[in-house]
Structures are given as structure tokens and as C-alpha cells.
Protein backbone atom coordinates (compact mmCIF):
# COMPACT_ATOMS: atom_id res chain seq x y z
CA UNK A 1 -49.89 5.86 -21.58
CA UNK A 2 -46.02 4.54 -21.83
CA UNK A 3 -45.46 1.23 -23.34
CA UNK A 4 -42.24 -0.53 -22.78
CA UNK A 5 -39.79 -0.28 -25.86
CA UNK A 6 -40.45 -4.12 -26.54
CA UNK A 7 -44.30 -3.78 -26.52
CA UNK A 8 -43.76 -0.48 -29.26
CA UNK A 9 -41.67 -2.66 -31.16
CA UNK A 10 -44.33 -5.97 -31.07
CA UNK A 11 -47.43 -2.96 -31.54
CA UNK A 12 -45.34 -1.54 -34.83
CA UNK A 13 -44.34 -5.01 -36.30
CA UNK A 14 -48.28 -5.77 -36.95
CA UNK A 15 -48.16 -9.32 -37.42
CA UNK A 16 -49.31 -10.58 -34.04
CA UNK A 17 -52.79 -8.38 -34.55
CA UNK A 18 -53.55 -9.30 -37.76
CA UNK A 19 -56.15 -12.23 -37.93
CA UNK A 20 -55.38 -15.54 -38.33
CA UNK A 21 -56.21 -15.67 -42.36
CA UNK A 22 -54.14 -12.13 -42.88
CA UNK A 23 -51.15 -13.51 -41.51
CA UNK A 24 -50.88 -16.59 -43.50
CA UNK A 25 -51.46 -14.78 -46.42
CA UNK A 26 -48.22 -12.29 -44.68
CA UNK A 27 -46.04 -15.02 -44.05
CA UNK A 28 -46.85 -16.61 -47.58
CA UNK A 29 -44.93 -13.56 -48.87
CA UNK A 30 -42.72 -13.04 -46.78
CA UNK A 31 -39.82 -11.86 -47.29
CA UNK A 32 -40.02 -9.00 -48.83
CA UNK A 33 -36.66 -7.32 -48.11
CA UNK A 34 -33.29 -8.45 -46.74
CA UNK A 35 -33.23 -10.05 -43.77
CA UNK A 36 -30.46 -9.14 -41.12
CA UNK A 37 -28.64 -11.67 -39.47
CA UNK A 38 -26.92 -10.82 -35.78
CA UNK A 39 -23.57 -11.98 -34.95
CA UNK A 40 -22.39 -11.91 -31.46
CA UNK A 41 -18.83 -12.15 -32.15
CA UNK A 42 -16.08 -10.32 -34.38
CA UNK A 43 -15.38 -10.94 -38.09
CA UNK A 44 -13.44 -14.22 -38.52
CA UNK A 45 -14.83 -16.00 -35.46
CA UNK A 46 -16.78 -19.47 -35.58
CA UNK A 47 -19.97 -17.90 -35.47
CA UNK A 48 -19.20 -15.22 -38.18
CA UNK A 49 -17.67 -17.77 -40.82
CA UNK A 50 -21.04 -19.83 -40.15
CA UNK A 51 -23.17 -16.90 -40.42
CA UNK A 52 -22.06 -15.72 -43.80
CA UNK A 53 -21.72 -19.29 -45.45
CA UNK A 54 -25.12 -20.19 -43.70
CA UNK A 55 -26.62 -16.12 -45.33
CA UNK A 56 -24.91 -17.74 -49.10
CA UNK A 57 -27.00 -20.42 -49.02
CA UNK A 58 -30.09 -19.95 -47.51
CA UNK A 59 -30.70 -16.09 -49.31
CA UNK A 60 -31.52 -17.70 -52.72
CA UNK A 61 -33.79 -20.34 -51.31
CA UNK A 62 -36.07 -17.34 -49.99
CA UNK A 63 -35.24 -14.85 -52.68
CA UNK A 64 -33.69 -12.14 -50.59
CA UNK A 65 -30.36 -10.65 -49.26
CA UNK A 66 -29.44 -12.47 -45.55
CA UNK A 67 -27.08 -9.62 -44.14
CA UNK A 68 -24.48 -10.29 -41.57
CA UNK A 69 -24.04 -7.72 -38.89
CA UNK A 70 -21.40 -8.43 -35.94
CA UNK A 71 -22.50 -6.76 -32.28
CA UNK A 72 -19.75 -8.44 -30.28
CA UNK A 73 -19.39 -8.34 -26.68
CA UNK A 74 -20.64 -10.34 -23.72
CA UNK A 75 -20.35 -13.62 -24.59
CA UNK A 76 -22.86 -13.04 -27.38
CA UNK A 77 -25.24 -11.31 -24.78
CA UNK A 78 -25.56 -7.79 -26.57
CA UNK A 79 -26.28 -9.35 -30.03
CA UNK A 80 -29.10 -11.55 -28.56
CA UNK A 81 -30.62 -8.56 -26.47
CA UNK A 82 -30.62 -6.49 -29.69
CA UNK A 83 -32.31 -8.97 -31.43
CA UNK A 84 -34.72 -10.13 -28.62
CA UNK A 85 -36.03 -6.55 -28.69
CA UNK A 86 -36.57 -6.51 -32.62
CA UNK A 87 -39.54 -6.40 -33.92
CA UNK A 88 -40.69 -10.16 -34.29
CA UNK A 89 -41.65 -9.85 -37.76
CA UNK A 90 -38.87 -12.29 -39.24
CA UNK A 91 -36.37 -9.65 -40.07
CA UNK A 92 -34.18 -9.56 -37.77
CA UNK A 93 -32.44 -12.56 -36.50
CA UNK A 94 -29.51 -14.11 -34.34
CA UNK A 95 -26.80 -17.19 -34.67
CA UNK A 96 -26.86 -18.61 -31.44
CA UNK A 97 -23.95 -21.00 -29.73
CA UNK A 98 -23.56 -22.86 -26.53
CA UNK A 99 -21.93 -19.22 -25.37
CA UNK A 100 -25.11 -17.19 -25.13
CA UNK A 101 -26.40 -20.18 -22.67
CA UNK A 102 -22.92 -20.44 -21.20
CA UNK A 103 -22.97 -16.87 -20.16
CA UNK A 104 -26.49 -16.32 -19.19
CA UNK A 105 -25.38 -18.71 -16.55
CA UNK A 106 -21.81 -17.30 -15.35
CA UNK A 107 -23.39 -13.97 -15.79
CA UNK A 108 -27.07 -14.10 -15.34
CA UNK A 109 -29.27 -11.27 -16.25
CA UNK A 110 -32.82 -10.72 -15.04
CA UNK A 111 -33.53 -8.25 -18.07
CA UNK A 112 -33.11 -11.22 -20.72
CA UNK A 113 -34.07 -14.57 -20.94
CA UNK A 114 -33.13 -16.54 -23.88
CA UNK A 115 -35.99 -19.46 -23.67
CA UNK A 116 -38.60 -16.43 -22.53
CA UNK A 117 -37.45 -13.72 -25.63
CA UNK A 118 -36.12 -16.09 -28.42
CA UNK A 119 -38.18 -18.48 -30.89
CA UNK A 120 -36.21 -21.33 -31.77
CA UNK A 121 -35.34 -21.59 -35.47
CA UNK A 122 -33.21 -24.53 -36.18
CA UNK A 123 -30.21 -26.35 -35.29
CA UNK A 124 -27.34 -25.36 -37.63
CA UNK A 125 -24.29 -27.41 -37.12
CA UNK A 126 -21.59 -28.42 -34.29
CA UNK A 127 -17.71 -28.70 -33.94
CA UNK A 128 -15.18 -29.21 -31.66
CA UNK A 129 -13.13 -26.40 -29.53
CA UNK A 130 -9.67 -27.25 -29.73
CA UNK A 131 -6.79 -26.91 -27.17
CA UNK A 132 -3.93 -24.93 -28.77
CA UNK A 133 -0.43 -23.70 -27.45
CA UNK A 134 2.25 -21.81 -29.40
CA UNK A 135 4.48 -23.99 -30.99
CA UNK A 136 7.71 -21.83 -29.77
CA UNK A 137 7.11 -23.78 -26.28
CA UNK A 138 8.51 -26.27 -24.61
CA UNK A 139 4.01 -27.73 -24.35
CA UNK A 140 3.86 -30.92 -26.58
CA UNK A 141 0.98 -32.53 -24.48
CA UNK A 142 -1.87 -31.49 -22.44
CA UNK A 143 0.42 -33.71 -19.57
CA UNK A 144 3.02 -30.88 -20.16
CA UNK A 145 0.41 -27.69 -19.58
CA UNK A 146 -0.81 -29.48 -16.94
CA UNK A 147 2.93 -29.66 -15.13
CA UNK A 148 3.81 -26.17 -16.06
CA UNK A 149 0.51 -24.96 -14.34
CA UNK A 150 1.11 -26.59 -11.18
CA UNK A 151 4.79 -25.32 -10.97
CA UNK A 152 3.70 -21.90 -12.00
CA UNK A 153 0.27 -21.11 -10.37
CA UNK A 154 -1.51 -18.32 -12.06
CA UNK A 155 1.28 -17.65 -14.32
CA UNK A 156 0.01 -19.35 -17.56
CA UNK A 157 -1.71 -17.18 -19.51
CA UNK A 158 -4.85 -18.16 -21.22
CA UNK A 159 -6.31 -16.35 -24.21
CA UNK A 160 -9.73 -16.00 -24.20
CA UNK A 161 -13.58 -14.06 -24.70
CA UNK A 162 -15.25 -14.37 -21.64
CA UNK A 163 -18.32 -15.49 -21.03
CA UNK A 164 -17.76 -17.96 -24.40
CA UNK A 165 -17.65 -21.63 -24.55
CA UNK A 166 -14.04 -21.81 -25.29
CA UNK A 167 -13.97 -19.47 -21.98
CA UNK A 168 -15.93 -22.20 -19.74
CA UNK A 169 -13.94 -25.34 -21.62
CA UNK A 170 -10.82 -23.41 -20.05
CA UNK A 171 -12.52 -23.30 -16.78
CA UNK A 172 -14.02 -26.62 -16.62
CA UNK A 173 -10.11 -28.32 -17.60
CA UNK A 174 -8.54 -26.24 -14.93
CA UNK A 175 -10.84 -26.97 -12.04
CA UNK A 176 -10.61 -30.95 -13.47
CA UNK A 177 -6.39 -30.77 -13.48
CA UNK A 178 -6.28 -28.75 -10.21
CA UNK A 179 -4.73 -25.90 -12.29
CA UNK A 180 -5.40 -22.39 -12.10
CA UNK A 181 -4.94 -20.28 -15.81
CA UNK A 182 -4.37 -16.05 -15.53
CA UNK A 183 -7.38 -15.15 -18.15
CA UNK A 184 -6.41 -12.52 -20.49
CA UNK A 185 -9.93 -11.53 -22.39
CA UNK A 186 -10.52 -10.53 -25.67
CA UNK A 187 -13.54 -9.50 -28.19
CA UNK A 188 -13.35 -12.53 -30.46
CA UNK A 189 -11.18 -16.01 -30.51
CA UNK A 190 -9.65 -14.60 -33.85
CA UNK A 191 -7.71 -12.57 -31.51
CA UNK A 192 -7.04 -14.88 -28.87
CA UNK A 193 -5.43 -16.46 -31.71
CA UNK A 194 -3.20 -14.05 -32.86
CA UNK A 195 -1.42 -13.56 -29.16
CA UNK A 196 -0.93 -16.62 -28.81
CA UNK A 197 0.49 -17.36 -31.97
CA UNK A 198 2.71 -13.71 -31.08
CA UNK A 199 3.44 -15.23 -27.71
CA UNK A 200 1.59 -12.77 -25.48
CA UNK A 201 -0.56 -15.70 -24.33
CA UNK A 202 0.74 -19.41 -24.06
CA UNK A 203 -2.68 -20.96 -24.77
CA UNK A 204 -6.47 -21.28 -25.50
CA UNK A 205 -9.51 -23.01 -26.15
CA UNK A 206 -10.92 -21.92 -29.94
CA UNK A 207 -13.52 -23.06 -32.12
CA UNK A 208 -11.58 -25.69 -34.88
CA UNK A 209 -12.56 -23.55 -37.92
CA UNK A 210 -10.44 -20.56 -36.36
CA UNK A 211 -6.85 -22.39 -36.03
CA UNK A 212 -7.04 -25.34 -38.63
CA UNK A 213 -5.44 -22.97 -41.06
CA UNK A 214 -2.56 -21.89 -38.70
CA UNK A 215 -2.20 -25.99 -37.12
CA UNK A 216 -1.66 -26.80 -40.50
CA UNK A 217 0.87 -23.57 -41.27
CA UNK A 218 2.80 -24.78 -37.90
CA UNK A 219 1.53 -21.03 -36.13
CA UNK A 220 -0.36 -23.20 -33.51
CA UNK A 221 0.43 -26.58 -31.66
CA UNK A 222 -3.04 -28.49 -30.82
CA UNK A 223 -2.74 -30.69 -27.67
CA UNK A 224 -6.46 -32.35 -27.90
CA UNK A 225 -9.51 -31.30 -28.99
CA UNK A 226 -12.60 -30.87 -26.32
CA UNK A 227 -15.33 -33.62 -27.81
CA UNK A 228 -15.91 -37.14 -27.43
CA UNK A 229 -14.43 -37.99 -30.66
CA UNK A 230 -11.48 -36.78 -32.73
CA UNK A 231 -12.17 -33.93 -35.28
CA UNK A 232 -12.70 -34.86 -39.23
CA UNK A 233 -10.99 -31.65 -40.16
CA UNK A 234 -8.04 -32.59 -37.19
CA UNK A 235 -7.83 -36.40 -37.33
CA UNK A 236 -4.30 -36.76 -35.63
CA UNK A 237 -5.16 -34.50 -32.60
CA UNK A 238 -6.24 -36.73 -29.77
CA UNK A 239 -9.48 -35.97 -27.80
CA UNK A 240 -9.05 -35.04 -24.66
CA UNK A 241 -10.25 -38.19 -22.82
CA UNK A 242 -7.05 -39.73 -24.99
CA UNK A 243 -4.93 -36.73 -23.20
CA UNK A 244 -6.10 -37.73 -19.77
CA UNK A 245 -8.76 -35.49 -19.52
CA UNK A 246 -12.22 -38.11 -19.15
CA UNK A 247 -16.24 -36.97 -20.55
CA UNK A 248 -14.35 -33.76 -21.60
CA UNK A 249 -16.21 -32.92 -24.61
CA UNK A 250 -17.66 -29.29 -24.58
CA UNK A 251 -18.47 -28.81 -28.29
CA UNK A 252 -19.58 -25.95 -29.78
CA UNK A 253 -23.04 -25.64 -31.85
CA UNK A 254 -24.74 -23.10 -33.81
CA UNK A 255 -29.02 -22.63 -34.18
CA UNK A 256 -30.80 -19.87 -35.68
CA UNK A 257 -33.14 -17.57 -33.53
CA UNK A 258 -35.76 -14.68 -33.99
CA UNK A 259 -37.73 -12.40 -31.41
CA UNK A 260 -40.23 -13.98 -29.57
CA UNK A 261 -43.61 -13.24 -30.99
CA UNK A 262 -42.37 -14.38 -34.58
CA UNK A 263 -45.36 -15.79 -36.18
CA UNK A 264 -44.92 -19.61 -36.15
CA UNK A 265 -45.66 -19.41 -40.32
CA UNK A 266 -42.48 -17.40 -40.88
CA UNK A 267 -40.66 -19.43 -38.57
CA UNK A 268 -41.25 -22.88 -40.27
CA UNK A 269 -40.54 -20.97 -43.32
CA UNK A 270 -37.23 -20.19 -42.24
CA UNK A 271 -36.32 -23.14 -40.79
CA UNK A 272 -36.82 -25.39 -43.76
CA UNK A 273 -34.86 -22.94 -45.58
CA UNK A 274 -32.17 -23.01 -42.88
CA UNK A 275 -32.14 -26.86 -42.79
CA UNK A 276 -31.66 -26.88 -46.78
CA UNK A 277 -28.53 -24.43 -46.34
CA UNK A 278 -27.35 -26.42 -43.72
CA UNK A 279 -27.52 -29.68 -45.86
CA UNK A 280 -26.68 -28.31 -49.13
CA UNK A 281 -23.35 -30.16 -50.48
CA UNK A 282 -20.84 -26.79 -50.59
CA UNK A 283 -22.01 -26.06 -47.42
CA UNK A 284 -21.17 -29.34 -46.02
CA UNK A 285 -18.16 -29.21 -47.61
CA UNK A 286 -16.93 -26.32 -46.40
CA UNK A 287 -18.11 -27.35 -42.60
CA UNK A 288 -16.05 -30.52 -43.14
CA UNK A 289 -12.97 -28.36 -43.33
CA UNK A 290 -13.67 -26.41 -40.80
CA UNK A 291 -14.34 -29.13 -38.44
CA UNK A 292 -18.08 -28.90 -38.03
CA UNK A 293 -20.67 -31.22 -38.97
CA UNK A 294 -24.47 -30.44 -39.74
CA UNK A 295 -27.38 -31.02 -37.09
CA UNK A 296 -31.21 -31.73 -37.93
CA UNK A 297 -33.76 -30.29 -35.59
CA UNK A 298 -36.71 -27.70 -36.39
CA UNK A 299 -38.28 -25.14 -33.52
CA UNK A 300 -39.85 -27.52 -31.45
CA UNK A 301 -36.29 -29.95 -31.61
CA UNK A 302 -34.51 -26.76 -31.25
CA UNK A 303 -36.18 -25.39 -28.07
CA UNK A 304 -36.11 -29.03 -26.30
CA UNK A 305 -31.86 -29.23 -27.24
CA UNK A 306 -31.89 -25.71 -24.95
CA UNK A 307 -33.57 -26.88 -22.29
CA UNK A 308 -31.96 -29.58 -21.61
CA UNK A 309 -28.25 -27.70 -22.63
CA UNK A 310 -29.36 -24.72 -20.37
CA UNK A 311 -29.65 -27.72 -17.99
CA UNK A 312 -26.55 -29.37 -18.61
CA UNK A 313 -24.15 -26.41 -18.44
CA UNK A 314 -25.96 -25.18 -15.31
CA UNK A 315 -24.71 -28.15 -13.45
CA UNK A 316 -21.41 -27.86 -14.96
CA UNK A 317 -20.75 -24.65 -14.65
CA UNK A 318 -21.49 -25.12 -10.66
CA UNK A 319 -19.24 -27.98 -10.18
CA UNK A 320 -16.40 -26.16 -11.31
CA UNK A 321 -17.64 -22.54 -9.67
CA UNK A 322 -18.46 -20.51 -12.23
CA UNK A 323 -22.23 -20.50 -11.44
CA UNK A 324 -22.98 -17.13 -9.99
């Protein structure tokens, strides 16, 4: 008889067959070896930086190695299949964003299902996406993209990784100023960043932590930032609502995941070790810079703030067309 690959996986991780008694006393020791941490995006991105300062700080409060592997590509989609068919044994997990719930609805596929193959964690932290141009042009206000888009249909080029958050934020202000952008894609924003600091591109939507170093150097020129208030690590950019652009705000968060199945022991284990990271003062510190501020929820918090997200960006993403 053939099991699916998932069901060998679940069968060889062992936990979920063990009685009830035998895997407390499991998760009471657990872990026992590193613990690998998926990355849907290239090295440099939002969700890499996070990763690695959120693998610092939470390693020593379990006593092991948190590893940071990248798997970019889809929108974040290949990282959270390869972890949703990991064995759910607390090993092997994955630093979700908005994107993963962003593309699941631009690009749905009936092989995954976030809510139906991920356990919730914890919320991490969230930050604002920032509207940059390069500072060579003649764009000093989001009034200025706006008219060059009009006179030029199609001919703006917009940096971006699709099936990302910064990718529907680009979307959603186009279809709301009547614009349309030419998307050029890319792997990871840290790229999307470069070309348009190079002038291959004219503009895009990143995370804050990836161009706060290069606003400040005078690479980048920010026109607003995408949230419904201004940025602690940006405080002179205006939101977008201030740009003209009303209930714009399509900030980007971060939780912490693991393969369905996890046993519930190991995941309260990890989420109070998350939420410590999270809140520990060079960690907040070093969000602060970037822009990003820390968020409080455990699994059950966690899994409502994606249901009613998945919700939210559903009905978004149709109002501007981008629901398939």
C-alpha cells in the first residue's frame, strides 16, 4: 500500500502516535538538535533580516542552533510548501508575511492551503512598505508618479517580486490612481532595489528595513510610506493618505509557522520562546531601525489574525482585479 509523501513524512516523525503521556515527556525535551528555519525570500530581504535576528535571539532561550535557509520563489509559496510537507515534529519551520496569503489569493493553489497545512506559531512583528523612486528623477511626490503614469501609460516601470505584498501595494495604488505600472519581477525586493537605484526601474514598493539605509545615503527618494501612520525609522516621509492616497495602509507582518500536525506542547514551547525574542530589548532595537515594531499574539491569536487577513486581502485583491 502507497501512502502519500505527507502521510510518510507524519508516519516517520512519530510524535502524533505516541500516547498522550510519551509526548509530553517528548516535547519536555525537545529540542534536541538545530532547528531549521525557512525563508521564502533571498538574503537581505525583510523576511531574511527578521529571520536571522529573530534565530539570534530565540536559539539560546531553547538551547539549540535556529538555522536560516532561503527557498525563494513564488511569493513565498515554495518555502511554505516545503515546510508544510516536513515532518511536524518542530524542526522544521517557516517565517510567514502578508505575501504567502497575498499570493495564495492572486495565485491560488488547490495542492496547499496555508490555514489547512500550517500551525500557527506566533505573531512576530510589522512594518511599513515604503514607496520609493530614484532620486535621478524628475518624481518628488506621489502627485508627480501619478502625472507621469497617466501621460505615459504602461511605460513606468515598477520593480517588483510577484506575488509579494509590496507586489499587491503596487497593484492596489494603481487601480486607486487610475494608473497602469509595466511590472518588471524579480526574486527578492533587495533586487528591486538595486535597479531602481541603477535606473533600470523608476520605482517600487519595499519593505522599510530594505531602503532606510540607501533613503538615508540619498540612493532612493521615498514618496510615502503604505500604513496608516508615518514610520518611526522614516518620520519625515508622509503616509500615503497625507500623499492623497486615503485607508492606504498595506503593512507588512511577520509570524512563525510549523507543519500541521505539530504537537500543540512543542508549539506553545516555541511560541513563548518566539514572543521573548520578539520582545527582547536588542531585538527591539534593531526593529526600531528598521522600521518594524513587535506584535503579541500566541497560536490561537495567530490563526484568528489569518483568518480574518486571508479575509481582508481577498476582498481587496478583487476590487482592484487581481483575484483569480
Amino acid at each position: 500500500m502507497k501512502f502519500p509523501r505527507r502521510r510518510l513524512l507524519h508516519i516517520a516523525a512519530g510524535a502524533g502516535a505516541l500516547p498522550l503521556i510519551s509526548r509530553i515527556a517528548w516535547a519536555e525535551s525537545y529540542p534536541t538538535r538545530p532547528i531549521h528555519l525557512i525563508v521564502g525570500f533571498t538574503p537581505g530581504a525583510a523576511a531574511d533580516v527578521t529571520g536571522r535576528l529573530l534565530g539570534e535571539s530565540m536559539g539560546p532561550l531553547l538551547g539549540q542552533q535556529i538555522a536560516v535557509e532561503n527557498k525563494p520563489g513564488g511569493g513565498s509559496s515554495i518555502a511554505a510548501d516545503y515546510v508544510a510537507h516536513a515532518a511536524n515534529d518542530g524542526y522544521t519551520l517557516f517565517l510567514a508575511t502578508l505575501s504567502i496569503i497575498v499570493n495564495q489569493i492572486i495565485n491560488p493553489n488547490a495542492a496547499f492551503d496555508m490555514q489547512r497545512d500550517l500551525a500557527p506559531i506566533a505573531l512576530l512583528s510589522r512594518g511599513a512598505v515604503v514607496l520609493v523612486v530614484n532620486p535621478d528623477s524628475d518624481i518628488h511626490s506621489v502627485a508627480d508618479l501619478i502625472a507621469l503614469a497617466k501621460a505615459k501609460p504602461g511605460q513606468v516601470l515598477h520593480a517588483t517580486v510577484v506575488g509579494s505584498l509590496p507586489h499587491l501595494a503596487s497593484e492596489l495604488f494603481a487601480q486607486r490612481a487610475g494608473i497602469k505600472f509595466t511590472q518588471v519581477p524579480y526574486q527578492g525586493s533587495p533586487q528591486t532595489v538595486t535597479d531602481v537605484i541603477a535606473g533600470r526601474a523608476l520605482c517600487t514598493f519595499s519593505p522599510a528595513s530594505t531602503v532606510v539605509g540607501q533613503i538615508a545615503a540619498g540612493k532612493l527618494r521615498p514618496l510615502a510610506v503604505a500604513a496608516d501612520k508615518r514610520s518611526g525609522a522614516l518620520p519625515d516621509v508622509p503616509t500615503m493618505a497625507e500623499a492623497g492616497i486615503p485607508d492606504f495602509d498595506t503593512s507588512l507582518w511577520f509570524g512563525l509557522l510549523a507543519p500541521a500536525g505539530t504537537p500543540r506542547p512543542v508549539i506553545d514551547k516555541l511560541a513563548d520562546a518566539a514572543q521573548q525574542a520578539i520582545h527582547a530589548p536588542h531585538t527591539l532595537e534593531t526593529l526600531a531601525k528598521q522600521g518594524f515594531e513587535p506584535l503579541d499574539g500566541g497560536p490561537d491569536k495567530f490563526a484568528d489574525y489569518i483568518r480574518s487577513e486571508t479575509a481582508r486581502w481577498t476582498a481587496v485583491a478583487g476590487a482592484a482585479g487581481l483575484k483569480s
